[in-house]
Protein backbone atom coordinates (compact mmCIF):
# COMPACT_ATOMS: atom_id res chain seq x y z
CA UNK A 1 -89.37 -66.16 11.41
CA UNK A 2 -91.52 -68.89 13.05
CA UNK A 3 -90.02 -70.46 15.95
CA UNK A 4 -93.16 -72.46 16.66
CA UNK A 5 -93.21 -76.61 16.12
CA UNK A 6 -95.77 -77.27 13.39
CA UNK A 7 -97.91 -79.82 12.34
CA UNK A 8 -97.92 -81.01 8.81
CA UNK A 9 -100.81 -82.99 7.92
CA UNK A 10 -101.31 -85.15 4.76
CA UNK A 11 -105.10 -85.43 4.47
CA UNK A 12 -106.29 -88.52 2.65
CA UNK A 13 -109.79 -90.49 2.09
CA UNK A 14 -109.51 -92.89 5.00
CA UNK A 15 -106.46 -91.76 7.24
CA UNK A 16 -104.08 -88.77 6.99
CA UNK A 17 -100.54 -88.80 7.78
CA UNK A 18 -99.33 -86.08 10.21
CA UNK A 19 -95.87 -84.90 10.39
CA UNK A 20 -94.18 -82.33 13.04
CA UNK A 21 -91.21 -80.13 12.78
CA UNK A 22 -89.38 -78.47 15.19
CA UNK A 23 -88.38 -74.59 15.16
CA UNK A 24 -85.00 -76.03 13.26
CA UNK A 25 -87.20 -77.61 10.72
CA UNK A 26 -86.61 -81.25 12.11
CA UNK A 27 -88.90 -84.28 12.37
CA UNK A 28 -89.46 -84.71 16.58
CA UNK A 29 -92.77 -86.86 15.61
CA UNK A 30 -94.60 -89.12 13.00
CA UNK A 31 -98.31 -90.10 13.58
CA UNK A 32 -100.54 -92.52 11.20
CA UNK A 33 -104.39 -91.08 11.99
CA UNK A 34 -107.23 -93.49 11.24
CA UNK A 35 -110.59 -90.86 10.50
CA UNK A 36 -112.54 -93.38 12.12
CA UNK A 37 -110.71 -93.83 15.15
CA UNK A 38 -111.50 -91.94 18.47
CA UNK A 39 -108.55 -92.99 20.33
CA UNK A 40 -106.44 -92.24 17.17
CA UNK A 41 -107.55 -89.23 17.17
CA UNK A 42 -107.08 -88.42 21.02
CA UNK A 43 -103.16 -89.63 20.44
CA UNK A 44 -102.54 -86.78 18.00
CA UNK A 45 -103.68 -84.53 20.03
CA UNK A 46 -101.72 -86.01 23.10
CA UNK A 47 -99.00 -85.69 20.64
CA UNK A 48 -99.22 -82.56 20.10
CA UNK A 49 -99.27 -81.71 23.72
CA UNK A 50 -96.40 -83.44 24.16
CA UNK A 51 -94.34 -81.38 21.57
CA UNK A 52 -95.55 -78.48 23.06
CA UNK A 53 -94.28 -79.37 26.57
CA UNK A 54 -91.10 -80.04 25.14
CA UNK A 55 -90.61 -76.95 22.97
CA UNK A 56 -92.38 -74.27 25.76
CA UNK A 57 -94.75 -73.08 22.78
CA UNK A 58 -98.13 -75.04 21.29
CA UNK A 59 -97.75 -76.05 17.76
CA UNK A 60 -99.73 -74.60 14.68
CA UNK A 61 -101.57 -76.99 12.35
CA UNK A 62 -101.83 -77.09 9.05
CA UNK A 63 -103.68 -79.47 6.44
CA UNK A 64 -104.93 -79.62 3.03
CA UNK A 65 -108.96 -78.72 2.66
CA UNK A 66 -109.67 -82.30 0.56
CA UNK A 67 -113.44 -82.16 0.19
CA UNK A 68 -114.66 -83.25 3.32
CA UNK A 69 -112.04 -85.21 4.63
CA UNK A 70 -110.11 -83.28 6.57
CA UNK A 71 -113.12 -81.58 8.46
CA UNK A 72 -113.23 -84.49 11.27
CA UNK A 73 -109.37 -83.55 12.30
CA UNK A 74 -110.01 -80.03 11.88
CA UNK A 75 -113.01 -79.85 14.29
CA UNK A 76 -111.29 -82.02 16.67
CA UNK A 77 -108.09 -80.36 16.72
CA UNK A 78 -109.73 -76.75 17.10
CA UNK A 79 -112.03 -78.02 19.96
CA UNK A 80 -108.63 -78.69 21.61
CA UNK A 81 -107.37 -75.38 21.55
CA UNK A 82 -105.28 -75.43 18.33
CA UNK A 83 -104.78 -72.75 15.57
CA UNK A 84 -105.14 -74.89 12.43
CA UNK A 85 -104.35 -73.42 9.05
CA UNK A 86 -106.48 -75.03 5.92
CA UNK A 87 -104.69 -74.57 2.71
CA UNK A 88 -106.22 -74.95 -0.86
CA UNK A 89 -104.45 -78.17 -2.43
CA UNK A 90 -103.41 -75.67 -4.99
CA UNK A 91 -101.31 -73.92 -2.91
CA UNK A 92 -99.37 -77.12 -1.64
CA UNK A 93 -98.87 -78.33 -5.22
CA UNK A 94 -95.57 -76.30 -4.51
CA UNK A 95 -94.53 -79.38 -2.59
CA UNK A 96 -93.91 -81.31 -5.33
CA UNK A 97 -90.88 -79.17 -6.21
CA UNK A 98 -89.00 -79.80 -3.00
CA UNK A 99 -86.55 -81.92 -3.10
CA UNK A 100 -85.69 -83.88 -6.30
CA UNK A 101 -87.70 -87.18 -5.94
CA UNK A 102 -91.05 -86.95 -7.27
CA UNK A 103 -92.72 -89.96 -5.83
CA UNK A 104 -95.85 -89.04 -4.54
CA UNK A 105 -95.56 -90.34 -0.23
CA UNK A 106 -97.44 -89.16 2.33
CA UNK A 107 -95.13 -89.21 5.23
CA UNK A 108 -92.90 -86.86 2.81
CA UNK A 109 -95.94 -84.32 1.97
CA UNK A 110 -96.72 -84.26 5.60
CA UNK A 111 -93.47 -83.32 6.76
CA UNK A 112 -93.54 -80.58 3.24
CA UNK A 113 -96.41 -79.58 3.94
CA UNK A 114 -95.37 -78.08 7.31
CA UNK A 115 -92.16 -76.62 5.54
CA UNK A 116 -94.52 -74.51 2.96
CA UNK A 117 -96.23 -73.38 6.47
CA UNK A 118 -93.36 -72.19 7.97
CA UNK A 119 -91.80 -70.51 4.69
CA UNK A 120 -94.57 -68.66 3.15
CA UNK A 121 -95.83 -68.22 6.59
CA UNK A 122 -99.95 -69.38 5.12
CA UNK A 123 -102.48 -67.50 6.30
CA UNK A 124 -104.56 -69.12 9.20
CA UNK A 125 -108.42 -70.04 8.72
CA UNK A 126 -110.62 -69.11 11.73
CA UNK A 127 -112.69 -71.17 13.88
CA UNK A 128 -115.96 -71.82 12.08
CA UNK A 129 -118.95 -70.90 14.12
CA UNK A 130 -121.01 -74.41 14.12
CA UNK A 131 -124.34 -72.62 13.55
CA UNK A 132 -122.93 -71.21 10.21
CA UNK A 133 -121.47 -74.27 9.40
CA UNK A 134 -124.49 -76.11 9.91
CA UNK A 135 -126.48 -73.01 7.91
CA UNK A 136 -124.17 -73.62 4.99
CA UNK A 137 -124.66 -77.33 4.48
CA UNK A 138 -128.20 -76.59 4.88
CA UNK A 139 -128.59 -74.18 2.19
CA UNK A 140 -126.39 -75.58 -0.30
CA UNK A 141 -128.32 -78.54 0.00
CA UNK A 142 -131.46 -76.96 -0.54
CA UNK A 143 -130.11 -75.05 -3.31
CA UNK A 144 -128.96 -78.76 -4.43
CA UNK A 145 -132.11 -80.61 -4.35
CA UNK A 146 -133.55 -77.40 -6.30
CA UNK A 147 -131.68 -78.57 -9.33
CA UNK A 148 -132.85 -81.80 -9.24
CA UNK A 149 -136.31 -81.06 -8.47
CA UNK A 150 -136.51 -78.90 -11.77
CA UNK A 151 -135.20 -81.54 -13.90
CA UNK A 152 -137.23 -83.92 -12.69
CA UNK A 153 -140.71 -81.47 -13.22
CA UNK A 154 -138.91 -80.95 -16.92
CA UNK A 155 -138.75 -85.52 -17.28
CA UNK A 156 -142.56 -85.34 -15.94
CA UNK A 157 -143.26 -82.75 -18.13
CA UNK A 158 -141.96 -84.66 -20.98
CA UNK A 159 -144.02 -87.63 -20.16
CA UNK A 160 -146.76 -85.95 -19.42
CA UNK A 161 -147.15 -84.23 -23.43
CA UNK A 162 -146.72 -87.86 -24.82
CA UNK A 163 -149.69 -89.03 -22.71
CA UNK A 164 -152.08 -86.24 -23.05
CA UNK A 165 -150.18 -82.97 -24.04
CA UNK A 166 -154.03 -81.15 -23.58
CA UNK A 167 -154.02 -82.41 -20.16
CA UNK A 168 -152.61 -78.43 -19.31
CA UNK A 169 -155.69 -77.23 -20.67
CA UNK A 170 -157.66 -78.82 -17.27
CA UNK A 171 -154.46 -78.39 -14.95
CA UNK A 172 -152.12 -75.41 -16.06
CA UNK A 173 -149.65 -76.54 -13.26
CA UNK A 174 -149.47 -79.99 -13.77
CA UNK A 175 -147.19 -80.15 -10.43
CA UNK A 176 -150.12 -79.08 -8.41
CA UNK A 177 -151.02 -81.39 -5.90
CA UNK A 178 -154.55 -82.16 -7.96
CA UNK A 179 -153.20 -82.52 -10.80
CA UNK A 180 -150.45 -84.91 -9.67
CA UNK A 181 -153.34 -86.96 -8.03
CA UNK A 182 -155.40 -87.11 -11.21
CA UNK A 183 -152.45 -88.41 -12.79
CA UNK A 184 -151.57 -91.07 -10.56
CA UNK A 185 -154.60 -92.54 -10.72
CA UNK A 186 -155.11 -92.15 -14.26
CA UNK A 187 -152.29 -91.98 -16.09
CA UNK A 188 -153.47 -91.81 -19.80
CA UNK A 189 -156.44 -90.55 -21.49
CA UNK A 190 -157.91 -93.99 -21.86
CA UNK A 191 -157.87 -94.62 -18.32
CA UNK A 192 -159.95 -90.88 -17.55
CA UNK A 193 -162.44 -91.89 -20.80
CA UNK A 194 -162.83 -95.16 -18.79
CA UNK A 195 -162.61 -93.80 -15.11
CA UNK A 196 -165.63 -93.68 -12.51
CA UNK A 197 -167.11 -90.35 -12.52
CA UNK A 198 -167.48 -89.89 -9.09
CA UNK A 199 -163.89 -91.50 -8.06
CA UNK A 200 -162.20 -88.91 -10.13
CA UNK A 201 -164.24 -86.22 -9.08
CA UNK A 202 -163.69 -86.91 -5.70
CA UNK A 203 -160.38 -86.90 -6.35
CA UNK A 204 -160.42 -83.65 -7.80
CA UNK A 205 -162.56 -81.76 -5.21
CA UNK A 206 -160.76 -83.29 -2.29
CA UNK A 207 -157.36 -82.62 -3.46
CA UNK A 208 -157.87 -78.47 -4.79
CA UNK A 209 -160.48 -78.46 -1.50
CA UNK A 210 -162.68 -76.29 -4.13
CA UNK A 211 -166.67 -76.71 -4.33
CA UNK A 212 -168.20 -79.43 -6.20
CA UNK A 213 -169.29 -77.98 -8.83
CA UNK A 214 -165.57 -76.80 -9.74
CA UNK A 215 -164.80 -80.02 -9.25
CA UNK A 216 -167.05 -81.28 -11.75
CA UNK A 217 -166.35 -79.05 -14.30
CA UNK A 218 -162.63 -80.37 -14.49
CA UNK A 219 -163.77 -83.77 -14.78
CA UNK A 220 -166.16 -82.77 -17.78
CA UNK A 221 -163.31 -80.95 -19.41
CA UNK A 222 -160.72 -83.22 -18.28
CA UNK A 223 -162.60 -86.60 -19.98
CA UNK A 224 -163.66 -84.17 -23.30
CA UNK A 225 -159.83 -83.59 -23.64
CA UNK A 226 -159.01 -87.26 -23.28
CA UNK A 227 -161.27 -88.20 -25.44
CA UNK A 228 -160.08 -85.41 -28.18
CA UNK A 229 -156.49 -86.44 -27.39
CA UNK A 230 -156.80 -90.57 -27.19
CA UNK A 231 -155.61 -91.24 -30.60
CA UNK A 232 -152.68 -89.70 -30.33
CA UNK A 233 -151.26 -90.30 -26.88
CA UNK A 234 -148.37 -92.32 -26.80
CA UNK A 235 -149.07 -94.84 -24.21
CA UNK A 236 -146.89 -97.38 -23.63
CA UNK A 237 -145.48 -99.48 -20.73
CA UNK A 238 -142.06 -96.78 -20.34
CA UNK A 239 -144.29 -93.75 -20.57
CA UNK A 240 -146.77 -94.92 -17.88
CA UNK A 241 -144.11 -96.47 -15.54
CA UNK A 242 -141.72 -93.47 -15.73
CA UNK A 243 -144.72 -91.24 -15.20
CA UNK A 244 -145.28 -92.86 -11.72
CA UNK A 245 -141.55 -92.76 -10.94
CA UNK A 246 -140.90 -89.01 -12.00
CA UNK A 247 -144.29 -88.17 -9.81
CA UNK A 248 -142.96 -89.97 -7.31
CA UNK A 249 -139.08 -88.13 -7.37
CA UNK A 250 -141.16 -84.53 -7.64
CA UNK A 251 -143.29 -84.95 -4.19
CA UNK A 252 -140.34 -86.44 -2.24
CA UNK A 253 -137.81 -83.74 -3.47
CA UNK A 254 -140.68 -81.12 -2.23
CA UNK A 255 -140.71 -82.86 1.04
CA UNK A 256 -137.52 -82.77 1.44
CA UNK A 257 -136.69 -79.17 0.33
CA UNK A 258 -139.93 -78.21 3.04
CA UNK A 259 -138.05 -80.31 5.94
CA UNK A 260 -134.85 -78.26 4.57
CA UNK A 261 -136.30 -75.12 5.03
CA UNK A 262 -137.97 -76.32 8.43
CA UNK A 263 -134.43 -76.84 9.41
CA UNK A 264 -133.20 -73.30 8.71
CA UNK A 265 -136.13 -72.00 10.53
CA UNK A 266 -135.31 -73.93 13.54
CA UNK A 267 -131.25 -73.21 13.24
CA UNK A 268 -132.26 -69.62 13.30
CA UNK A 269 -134.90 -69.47 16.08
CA UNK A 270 -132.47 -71.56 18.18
CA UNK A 271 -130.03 -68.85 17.31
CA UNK A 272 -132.06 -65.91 18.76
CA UNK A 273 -132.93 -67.26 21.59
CA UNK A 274 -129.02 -67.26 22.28
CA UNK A 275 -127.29 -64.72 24.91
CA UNK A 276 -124.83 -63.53 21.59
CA UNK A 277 -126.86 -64.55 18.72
CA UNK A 278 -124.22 -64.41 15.69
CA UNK A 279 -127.41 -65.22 12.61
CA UNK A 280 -130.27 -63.67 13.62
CA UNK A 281 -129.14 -59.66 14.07
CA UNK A 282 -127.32 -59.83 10.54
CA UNK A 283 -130.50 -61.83 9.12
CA UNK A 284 -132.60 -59.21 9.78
CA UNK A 285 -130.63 -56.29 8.63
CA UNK A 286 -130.45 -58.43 5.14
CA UNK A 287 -134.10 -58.78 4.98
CA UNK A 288 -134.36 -54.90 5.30
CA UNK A 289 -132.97 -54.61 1.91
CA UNK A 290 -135.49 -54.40 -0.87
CA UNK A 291 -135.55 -57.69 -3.15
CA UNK A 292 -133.47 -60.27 -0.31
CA UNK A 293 -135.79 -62.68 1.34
CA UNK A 294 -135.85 -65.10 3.96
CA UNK A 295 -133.45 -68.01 2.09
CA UNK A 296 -131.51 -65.53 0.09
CA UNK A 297 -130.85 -63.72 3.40
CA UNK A 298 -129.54 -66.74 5.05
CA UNK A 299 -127.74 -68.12 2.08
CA UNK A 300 -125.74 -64.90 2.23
CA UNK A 301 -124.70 -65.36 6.25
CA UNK A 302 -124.41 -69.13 5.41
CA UNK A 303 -121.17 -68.13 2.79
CA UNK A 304 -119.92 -65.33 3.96
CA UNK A 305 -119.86 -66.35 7.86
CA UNK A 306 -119.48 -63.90 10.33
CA UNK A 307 -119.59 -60.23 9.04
CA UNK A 308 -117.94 -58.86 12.30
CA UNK A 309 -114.80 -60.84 11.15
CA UNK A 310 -114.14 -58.23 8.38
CA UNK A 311 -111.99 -55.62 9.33
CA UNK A 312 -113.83 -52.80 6.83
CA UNK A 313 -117.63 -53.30 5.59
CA UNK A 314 -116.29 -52.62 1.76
CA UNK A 315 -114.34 -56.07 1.78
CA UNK A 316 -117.64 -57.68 3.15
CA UNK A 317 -119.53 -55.66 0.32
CA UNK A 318 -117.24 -57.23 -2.58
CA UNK A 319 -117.40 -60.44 -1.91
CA UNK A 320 -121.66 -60.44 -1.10
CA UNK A 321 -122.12 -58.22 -4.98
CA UNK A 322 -119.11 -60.00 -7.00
């Protein structure tokens, strides 16, 4: 049996409720915590020291993982020296059979929540290392802005065939920085029939950096396909405005998916140059393997954490291939 105080904490959107026992399963302390209060926060933990003065042993934590709510208490708590236990909400639906009332209060669930702790004695989650904390967000946020990148190239792409749909016989990739140029500045085939020659060409050559002559070509074949293409382009107001904006939403996703990647560079190099680098060893063992790159390598580390935590390399192996 547990014989240690614990903390049962009720996480919520805007404050959590936290709720400690003592080894004979009483309440010895109540505590309202405000997530954007420092000094709030400092009193719980002063709370908790107190409880563990009085009982001769430090009390275990445990709270619900509610999306990122809880993560402010959790660092702050484990920065202090505390073993805090984060529980899938799942698990502490279980609450909700003790005791016959089924009003939903979070003093109550606190104070439950701590019960479940000490009865099916949880599991505790380790201290996250900050770099692979900060490598997770990262790549799940690249991986993020991915998905919206491709469906706005697939909008663009869209607007792009009601315009001129033979405007990927000039420019095959139509996201290519000339071609996105071209299209700002002349959005419809009208618009290339009527452009100045040596604008657009200019725009063309200093864009792909290719020779003049390339350059030219494109605009020939470019303003023979408009022309070819004029009577049926569907150019309207909506077509030419949303053009600008999904152009627009497709260079500042790439930006921001290059500064993304800048950022993992940097979290890694920072890493290496550490006395116990904890990314960079496994990193490059990953990259050894035939077929994982650079992001896939640190997208691996970044959700699986520390490998050295794993007790045998088979229960690291099933959860990096299933």
């Amino acid at each position: 049996m547990n014989f240690k105080p614990i903390a049962g904490i009720d996480v919520g959107k805007f404050f959590s409720e936290m709720a400690i026992i003592s080894p004979a399963n009483k309440v010895v302390a109540r505590m309202k915590i405000n997530h954007d209060s420092y000094t709030e926060v400092k009193r719980a933990i002063e709370l908790l020291k107190k409880v563990e003065k009085n009982f001769d042993s430090r009390p275990s934590v445990i709270m619900e993982s509610t999306g990122h709510y809880h993560k402010i208490l959790f660092h702050s708590l484990c920065k202090s020296g505390y073993e805090v236990s984060i529980i899938n909400p799942i698990q502490t639906d279980s609450i909700k059979n003790i005791g016959i009332r089924k009003v939903k209060n979070d003093k109550i669930d606190a104070q439950k929540i701590a019960l479940l702790h000490r009865f099916q004695e949880l599991e505790t989650t380790s201290i996250p290392n900050e770099d692979i904390e900060c490598l997770k967000s990262l790549c799940r946020q690249y991986y993020k802005l991915s998905d919206e990148l491709t469906a706005y190239k697939n909008r663009l792409t869209g607007i792009v065939d009601q315009l001129m749909l033979s405007f990927k016989d000039v420019f095959s990739n139509i996201f290519s920085k000339t071609a996105m140029a071209v299209l700002e500045e002349y959005p419809t085939p009208t618009t290339i029939i009527k452009a100045d020659k040596d604008k657009l060409v200019s725009i063309i050559k200093g864009n792909s950096r290719k020779s003049l002559e390339w350059a030219t070509a494109k605009y020939e074949l470019l303003v023979l396909k408009a022309k070819e293409f004029e009577p049926l382009s569907v150019n309207n107001t909506a077509n030419v405005t949303m053009l600008t904006v999904y152009i627009s939403m497709v260079k500042n996703l790439q930006d921001n998916l290059t500064n993304i990647l800048k950022a993992i560079h940097q979290l890694i190099n920072d890493d290496l140059s550490k006395d116990v680098p904890v990314i960079s060893p496994t990193l490059e063992l990953l990259q050894s393997i035939p077929g994982i790159g650079f992001l896939t390598a640190a997208t691996i580390i970044a959700e699986i954490g520390d490998f050295s935590a794993f007790s045998k390399t088979t229960k690291a192996s099933c959860i990096l291939w299933n």
